[in-house]
Protein backbone atom coordinates (compact mmCIF):
# COMPACT_ATOMS: atom_id res chain seq x y z
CA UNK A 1 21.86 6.84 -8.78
CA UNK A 2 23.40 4.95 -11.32
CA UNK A 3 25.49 2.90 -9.17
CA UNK A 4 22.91 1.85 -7.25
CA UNK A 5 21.38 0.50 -10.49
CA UNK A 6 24.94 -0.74 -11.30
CA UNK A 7 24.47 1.25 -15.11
CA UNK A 8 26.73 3.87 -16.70
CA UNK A 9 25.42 7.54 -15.81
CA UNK A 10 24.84 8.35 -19.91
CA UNK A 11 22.66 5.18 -19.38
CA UNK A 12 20.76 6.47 -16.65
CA UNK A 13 20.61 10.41 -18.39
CA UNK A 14 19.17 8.86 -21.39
CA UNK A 15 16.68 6.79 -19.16
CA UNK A 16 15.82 10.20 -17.74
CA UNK A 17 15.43 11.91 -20.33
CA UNK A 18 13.13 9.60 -21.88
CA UNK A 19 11.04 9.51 -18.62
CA UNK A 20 10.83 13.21 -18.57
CA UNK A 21 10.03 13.63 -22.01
CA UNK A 22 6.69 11.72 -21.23
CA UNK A 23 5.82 13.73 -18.81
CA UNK A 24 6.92 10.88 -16.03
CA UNK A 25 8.86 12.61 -13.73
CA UNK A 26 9.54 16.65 -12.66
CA UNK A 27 13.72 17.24 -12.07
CA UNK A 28 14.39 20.10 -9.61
CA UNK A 29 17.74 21.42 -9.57
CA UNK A 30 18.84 21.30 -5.70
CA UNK A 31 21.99 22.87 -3.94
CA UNK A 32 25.23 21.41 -4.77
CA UNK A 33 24.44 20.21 -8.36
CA UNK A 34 22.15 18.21 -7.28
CA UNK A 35 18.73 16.92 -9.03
CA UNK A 36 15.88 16.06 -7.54
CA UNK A 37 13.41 13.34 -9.44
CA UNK A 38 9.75 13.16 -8.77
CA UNK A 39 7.06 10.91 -9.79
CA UNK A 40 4.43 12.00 -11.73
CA UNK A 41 2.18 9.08 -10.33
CA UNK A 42 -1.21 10.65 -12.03
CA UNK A 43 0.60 10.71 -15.49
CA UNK A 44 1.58 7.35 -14.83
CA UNK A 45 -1.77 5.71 -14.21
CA UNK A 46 -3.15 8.04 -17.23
CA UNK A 47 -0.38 6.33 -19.72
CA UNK A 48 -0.95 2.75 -18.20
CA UNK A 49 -4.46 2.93 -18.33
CA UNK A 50 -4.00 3.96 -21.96
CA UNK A 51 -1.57 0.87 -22.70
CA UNK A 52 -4.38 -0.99 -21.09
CA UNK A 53 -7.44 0.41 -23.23
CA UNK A 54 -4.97 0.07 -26.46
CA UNK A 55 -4.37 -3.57 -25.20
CA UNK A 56 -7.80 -4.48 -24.91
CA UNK A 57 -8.99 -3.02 -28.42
């Protein structure tokens, strides 16, 4: 993933991390070492509706 987005892969962990840490996306551990990212899309329109309230205040 991180050369498709042409950035280091410590880049992209930390960029993962972060996302996961706010509850963004859900990593599932596949076969082969692999991981599996989902979108948390209802956490996502929670947050940005939050950003928007705190925007408009």
């Amino acid at each position: 993933m991180a050369k498709t987005f042409n950035i280091t892969p410590a880049t992209m962990s930390y960029h993962i991390n972060k996302l996961y840490g706010l509850g963004l996306i859900h990593v599932e551990q596949g076969e082969q070492n692999k991981l599996y990212l989902e979108l948390d899309k209802e956490r996502l329109t929670y947050l940005l509706s939050q950003i928007k309230d705190d925007l408009i205040k």
